[in-house]
PDB file of N, CA and C in Angstrom:
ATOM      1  N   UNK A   1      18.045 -30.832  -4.021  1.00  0.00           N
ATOM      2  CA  UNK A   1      16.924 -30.212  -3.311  1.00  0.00           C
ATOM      3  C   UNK A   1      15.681 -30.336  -4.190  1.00  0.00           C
ATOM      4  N   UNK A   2      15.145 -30.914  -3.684  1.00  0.00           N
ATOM      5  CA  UNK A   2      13.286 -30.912  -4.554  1.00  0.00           C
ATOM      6  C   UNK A   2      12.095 -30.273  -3.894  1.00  0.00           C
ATOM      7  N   UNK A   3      12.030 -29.202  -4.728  1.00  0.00           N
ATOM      8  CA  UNK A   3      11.320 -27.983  -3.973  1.00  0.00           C
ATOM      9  C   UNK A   3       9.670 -28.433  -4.876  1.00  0.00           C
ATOM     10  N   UNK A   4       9.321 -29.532  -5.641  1.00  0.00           N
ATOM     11  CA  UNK A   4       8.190 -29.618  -6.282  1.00  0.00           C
ATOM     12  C   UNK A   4       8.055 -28.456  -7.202  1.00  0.00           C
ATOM     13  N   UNK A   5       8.574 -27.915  -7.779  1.00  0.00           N
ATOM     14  CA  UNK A   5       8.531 -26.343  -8.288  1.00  0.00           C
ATOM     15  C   UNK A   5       9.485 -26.306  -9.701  1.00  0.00           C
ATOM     16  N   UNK A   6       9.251 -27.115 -10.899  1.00  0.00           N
ATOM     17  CA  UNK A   6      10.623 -26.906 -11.790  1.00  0.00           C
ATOM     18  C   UNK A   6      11.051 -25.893 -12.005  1.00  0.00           C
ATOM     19  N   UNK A   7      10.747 -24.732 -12.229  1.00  0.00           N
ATOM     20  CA  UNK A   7      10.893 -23.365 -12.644  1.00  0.00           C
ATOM     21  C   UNK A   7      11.873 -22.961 -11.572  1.00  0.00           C
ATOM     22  N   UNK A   8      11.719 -23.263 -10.130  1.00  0.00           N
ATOM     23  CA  UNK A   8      12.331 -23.013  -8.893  1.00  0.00           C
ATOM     24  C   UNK A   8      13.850 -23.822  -9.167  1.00  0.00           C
ATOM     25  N   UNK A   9      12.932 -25.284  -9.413  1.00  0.00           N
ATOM     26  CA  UNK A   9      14.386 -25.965  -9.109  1.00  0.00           C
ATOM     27  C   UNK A   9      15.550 -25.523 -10.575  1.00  0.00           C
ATOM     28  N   UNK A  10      14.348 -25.216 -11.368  1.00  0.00           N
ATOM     29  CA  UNK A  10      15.705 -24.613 -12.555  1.00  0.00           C
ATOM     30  C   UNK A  10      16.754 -23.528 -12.611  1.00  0.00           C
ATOM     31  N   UNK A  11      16.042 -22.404 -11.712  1.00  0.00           N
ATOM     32  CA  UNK A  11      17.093 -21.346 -11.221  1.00  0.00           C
ATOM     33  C   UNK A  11      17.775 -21.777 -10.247  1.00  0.00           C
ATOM     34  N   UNK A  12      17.513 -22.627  -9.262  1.00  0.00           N
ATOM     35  CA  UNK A  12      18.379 -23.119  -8.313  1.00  0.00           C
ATOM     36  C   UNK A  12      19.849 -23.485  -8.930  1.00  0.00           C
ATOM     37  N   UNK A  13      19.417 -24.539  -9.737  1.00  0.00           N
ATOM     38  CA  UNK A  13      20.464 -25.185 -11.035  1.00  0.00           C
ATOM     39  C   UNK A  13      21.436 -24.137 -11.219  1.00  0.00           C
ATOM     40  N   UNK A  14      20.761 -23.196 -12.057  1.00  0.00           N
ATOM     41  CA  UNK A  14      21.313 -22.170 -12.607  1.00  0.00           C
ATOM     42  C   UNK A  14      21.970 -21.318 -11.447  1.00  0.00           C
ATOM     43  N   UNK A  15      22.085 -21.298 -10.408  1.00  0.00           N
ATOM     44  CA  UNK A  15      22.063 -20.318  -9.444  1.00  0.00           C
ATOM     45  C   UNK A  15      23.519 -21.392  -8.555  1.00  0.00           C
ATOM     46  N   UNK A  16      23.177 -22.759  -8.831  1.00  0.00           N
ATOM     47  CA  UNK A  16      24.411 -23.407  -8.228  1.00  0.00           C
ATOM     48  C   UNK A  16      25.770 -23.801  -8.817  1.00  0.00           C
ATOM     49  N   UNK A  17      25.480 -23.102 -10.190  1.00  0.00           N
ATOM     50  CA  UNK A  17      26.352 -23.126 -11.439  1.00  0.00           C
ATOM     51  C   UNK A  17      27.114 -21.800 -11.068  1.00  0.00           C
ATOM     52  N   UNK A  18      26.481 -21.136 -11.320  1.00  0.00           N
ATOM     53  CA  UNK A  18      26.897 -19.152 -11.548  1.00  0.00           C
ATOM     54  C   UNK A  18      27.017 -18.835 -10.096  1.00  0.00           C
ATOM     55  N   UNK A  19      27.878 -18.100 -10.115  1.00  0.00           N
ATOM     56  CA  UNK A  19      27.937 -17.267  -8.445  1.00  0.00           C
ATOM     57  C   UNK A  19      27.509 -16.252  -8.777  1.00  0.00           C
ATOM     58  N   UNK A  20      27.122 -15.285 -10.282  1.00  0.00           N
ATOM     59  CA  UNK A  20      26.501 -14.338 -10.438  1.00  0.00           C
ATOM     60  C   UNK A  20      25.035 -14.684 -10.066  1.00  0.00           C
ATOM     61  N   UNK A  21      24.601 -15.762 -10.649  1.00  0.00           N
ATOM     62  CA  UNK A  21      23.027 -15.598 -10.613  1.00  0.00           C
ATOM     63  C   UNK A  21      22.922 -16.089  -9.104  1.00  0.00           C
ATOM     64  N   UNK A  22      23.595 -16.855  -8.377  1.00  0.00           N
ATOM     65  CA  UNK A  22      23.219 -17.035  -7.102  1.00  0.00           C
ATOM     66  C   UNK A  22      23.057 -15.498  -6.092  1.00  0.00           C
ATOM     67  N   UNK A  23      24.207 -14.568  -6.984  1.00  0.00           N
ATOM     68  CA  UNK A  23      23.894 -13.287  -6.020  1.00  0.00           C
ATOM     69  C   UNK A  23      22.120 -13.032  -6.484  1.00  0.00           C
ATOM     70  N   UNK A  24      21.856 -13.184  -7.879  1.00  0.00           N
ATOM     71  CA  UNK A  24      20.844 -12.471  -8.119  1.00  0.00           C
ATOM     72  C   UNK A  24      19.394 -13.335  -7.652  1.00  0.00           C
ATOM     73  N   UNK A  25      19.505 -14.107  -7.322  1.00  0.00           N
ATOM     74  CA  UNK A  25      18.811 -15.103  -6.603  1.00  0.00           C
ATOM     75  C   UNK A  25      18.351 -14.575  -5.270  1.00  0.00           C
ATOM     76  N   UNK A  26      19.501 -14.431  -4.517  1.00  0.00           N
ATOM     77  CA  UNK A  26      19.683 -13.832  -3.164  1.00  0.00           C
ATOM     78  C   UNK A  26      18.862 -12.200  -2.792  1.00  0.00           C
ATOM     79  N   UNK A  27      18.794 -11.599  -4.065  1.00  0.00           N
ATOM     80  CA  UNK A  27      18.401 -10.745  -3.751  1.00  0.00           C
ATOM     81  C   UNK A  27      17.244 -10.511  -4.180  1.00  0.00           C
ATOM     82  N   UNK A  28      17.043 -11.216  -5.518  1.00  0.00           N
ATOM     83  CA  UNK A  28      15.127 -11.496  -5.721  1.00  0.00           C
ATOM     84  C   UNK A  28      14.426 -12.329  -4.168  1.00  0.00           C
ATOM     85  N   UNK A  29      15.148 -13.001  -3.399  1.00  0.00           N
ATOM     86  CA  UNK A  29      14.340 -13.736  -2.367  1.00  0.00           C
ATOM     87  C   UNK A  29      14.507 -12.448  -1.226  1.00  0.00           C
ATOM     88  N   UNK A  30      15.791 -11.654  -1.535  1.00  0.00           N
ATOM     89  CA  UNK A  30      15.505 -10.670  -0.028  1.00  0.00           C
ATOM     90  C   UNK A  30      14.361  -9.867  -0.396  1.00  0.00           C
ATOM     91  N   UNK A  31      14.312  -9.199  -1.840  1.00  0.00           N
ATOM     92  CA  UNK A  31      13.334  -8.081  -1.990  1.00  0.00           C
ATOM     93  C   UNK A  31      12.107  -8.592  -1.567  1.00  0.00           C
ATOM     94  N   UNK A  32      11.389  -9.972  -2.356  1.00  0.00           N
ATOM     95  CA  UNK A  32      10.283 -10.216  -1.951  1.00  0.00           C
ATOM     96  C   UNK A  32       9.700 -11.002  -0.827  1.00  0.00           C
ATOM     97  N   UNK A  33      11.274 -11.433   0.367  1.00  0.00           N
ATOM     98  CA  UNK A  33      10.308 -11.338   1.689  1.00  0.00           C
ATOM     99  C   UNK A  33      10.466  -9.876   2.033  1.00  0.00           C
ATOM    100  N   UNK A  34      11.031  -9.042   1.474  1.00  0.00           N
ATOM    101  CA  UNK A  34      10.821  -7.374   2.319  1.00  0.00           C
ATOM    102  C   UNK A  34       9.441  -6.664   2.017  1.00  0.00           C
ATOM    103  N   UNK A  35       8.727  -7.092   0.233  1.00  0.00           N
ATOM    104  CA  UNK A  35       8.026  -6.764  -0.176  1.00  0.00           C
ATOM    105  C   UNK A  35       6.347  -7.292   0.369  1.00  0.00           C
ATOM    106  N   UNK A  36       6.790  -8.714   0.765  1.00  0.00           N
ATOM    107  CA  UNK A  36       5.736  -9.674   1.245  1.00  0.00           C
ATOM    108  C   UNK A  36       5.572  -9.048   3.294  1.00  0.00           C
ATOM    109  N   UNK A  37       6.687  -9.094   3.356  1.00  0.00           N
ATOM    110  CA  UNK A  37       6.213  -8.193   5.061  1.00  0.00           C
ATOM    111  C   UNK A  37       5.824  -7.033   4.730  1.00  0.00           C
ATOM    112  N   UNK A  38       5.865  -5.837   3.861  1.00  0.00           N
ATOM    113  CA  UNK A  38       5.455  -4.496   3.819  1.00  0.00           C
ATOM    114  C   UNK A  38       3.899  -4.670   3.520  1.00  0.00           C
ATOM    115  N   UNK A  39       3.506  -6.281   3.072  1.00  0.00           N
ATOM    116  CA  UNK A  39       2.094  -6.022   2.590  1.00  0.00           C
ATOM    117  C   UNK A  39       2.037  -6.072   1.231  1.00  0.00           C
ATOM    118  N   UNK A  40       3.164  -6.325   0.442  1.00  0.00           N
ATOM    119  CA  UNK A  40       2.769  -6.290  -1.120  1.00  0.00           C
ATOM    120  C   UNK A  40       2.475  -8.073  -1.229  1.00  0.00           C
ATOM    121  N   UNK A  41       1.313  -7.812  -2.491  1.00  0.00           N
ATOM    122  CA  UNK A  41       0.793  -9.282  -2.304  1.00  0.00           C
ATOM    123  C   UNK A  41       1.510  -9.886  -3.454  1.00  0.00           C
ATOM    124  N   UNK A  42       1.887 -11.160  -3.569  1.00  0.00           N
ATOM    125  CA  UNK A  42       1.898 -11.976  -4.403  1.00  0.00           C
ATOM    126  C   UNK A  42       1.976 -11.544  -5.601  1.00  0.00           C
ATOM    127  N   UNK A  43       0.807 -11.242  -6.269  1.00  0.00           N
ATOM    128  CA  UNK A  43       0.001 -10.971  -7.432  1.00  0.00           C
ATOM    129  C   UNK A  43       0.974  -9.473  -7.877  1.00  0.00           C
ATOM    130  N   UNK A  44       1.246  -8.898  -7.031  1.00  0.00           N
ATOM    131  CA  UNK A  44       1.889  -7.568  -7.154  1.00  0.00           C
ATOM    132  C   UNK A  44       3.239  -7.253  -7.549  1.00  0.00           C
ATOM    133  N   UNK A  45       3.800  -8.262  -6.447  1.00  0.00           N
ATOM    134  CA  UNK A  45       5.344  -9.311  -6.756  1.00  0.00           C
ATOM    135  C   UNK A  45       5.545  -9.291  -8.176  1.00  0.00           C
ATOM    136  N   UNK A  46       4.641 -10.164  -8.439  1.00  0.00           N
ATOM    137  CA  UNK A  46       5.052 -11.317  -9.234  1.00  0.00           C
ATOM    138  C   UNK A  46       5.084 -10.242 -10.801  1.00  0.00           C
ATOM    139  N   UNK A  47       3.994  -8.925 -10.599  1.00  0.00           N
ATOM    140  CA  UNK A  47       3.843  -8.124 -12.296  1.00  0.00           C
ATOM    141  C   UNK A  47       5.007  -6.888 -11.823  1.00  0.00           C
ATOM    142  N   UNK A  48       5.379  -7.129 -10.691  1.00  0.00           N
ATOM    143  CA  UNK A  48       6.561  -6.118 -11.024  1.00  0.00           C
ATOM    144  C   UNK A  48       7.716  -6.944 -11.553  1.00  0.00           C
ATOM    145  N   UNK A  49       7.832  -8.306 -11.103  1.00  0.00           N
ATOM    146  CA  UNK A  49       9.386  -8.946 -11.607  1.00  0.00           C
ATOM    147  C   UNK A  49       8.618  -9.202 -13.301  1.00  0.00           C
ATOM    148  N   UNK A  50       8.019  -9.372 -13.411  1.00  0.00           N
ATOM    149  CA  UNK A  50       7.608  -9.714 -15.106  1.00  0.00           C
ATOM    150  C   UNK A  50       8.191  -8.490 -15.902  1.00  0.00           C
ATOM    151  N   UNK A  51       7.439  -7.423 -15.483  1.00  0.00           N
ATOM    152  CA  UNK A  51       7.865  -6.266 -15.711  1.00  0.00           C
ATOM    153  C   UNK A  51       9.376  -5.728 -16.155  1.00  0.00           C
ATOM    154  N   UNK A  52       9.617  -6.390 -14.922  1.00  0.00           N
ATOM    155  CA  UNK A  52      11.402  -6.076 -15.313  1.00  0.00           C
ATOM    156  C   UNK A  52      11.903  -7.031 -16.007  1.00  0.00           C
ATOM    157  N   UNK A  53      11.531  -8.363 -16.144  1.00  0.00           N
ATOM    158  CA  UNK A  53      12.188  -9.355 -16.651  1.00  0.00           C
ATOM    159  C   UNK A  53      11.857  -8.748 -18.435  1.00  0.00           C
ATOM    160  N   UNK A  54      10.862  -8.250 -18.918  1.00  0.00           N
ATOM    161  CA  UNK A  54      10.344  -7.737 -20.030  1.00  0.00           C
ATOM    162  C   UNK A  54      10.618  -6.346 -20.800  1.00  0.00           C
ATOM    163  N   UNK A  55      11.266  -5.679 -19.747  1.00  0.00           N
ATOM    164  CA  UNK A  55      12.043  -4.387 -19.826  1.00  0.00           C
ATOM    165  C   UNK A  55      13.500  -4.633 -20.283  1.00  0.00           C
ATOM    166  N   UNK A  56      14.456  -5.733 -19.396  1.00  0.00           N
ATOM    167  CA  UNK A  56      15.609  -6.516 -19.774  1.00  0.00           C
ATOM    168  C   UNK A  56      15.557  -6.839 -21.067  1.00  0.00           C
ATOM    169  N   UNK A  57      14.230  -7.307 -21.850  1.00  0.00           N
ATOM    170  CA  UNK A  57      14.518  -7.836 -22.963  1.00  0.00           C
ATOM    171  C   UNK A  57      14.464  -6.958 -24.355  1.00  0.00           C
ATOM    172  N   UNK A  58      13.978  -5.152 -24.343  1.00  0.00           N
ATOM    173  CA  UNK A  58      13.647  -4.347 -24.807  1.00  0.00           C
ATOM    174  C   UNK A  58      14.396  -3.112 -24.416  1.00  0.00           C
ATOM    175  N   UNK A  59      15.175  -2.942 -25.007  1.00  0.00           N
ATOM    176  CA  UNK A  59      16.046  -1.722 -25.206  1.00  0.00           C
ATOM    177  C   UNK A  59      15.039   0.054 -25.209  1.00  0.00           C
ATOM    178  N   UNK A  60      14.395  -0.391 -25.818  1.00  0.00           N
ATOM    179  CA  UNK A  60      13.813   0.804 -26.127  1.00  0.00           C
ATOM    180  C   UNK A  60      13.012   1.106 -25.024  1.00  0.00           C
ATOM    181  N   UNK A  61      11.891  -0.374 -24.234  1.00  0.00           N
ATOM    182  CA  UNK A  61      11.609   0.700 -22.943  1.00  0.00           C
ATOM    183  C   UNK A  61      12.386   0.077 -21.580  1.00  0.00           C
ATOM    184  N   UNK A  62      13.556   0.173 -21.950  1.00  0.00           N
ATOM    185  CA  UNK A  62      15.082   0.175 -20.698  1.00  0.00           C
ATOM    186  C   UNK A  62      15.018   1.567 -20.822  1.00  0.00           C
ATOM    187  N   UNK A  63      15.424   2.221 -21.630  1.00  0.00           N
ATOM    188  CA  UNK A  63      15.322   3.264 -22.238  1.00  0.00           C
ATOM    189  C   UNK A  63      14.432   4.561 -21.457  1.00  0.00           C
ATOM    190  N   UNK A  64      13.274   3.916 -21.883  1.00  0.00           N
ATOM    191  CA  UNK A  64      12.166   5.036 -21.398  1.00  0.00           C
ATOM    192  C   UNK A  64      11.973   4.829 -19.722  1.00  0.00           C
ATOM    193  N   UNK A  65      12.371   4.060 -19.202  1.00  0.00           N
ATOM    194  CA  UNK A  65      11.849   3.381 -18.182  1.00  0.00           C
ATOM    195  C   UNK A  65      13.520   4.365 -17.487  1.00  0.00           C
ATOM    196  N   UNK A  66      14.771   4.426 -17.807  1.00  0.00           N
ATOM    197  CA  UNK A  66      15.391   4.993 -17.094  1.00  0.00           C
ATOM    198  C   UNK A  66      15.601   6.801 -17.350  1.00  0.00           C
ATOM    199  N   UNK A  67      14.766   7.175 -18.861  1.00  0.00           N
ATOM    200  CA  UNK A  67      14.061   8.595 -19.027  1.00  0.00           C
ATOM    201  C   UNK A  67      13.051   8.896 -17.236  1.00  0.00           C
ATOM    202  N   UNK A  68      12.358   8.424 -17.285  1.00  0.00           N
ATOM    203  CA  UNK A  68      10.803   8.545 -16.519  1.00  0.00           C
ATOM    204  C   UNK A  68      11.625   8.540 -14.952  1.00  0.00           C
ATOM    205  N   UNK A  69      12.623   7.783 -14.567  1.00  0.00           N
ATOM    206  CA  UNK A  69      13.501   7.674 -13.427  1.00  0.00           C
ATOM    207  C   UNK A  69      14.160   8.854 -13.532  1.00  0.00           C
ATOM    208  N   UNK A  70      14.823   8.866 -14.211  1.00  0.00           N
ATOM    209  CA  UNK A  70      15.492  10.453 -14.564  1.00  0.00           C
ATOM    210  C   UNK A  70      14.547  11.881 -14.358  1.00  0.00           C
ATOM    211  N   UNK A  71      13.649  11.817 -15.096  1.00  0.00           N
ATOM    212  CA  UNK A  71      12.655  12.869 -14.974  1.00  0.00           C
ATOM    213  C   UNK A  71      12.134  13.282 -14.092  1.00  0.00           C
ATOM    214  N   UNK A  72      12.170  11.861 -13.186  1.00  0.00           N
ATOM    215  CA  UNK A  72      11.385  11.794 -11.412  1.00  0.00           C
ATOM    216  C   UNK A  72      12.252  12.592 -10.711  1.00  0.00           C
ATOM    217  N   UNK A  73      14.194  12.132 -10.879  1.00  0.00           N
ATOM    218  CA  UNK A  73      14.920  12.458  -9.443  1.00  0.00           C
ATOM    219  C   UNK A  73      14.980  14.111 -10.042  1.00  0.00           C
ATOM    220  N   UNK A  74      14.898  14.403 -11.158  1.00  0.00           N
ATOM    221  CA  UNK A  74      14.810  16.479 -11.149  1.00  0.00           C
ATOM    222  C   UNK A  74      13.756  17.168 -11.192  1.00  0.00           C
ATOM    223  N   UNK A  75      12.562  16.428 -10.452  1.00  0.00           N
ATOM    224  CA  UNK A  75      11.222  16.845  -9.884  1.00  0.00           C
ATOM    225  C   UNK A  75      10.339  16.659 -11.186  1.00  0.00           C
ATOM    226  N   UNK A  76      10.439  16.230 -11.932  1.00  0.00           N
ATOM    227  CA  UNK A  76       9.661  16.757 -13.028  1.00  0.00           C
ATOM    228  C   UNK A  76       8.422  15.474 -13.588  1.00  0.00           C
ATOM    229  N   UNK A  77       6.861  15.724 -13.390  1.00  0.00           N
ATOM    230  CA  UNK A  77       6.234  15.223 -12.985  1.00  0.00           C
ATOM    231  C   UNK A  77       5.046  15.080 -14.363  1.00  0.00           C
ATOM    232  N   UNK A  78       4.665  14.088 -14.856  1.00  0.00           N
ATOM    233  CA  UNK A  78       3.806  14.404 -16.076  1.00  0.00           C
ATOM    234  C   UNK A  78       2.399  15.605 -15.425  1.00  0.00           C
ATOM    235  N   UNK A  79       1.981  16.077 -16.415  1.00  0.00           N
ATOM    236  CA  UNK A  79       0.913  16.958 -16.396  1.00  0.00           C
ATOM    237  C   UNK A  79      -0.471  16.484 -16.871  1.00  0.00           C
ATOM    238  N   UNK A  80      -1.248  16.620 -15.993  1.00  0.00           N
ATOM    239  CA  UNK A  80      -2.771  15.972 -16.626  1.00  0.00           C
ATOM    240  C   UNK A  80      -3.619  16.953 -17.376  1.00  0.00           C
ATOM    241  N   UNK A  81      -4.162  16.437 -18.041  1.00  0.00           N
ATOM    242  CA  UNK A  81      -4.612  17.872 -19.283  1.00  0.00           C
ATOM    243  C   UNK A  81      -6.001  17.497 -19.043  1.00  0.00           C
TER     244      UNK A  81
END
């Protein structure tokens, strides 16, 4: 398949190798046509998957990042001073 896109066609690769990454494939393309019909643009997409791809690589804010999730689901909300 030649999608003009190496980066594309490299996870493809990777994605026709692994049946793990093909799930994870599957579901980066469901989120962001769900995200792209709700109206999230591109640009928006694209710094939330960075985001996470950059969080994956840092323990410490995996960390804080599932603190702040935590903190959210027992109501608890930062305070503005």
């Amino acid at each position: 398949m030649k999608l003009n896109d190496k980066n594309l066609e490299s996870f493809l690769q990777k994605a026709e190798e692994d049946p793990q990454i093909m799930e994870i494939m599957k579901g980066i393309m469901y989120w962001c046509q769900a995200a792209g019909e709700a109206g999230i643009t591109l640009n928006e997409i694209a710094a939330v998957g960075t985001a996470g791809f950059h969080i994956s690589q840092d323990d410490s804010m995996k960390a804080l990042l599932e603190y702040i999730i935590k903190m959210k689901s027992m109501g608890i909300k930062p305070v503005d001073n």
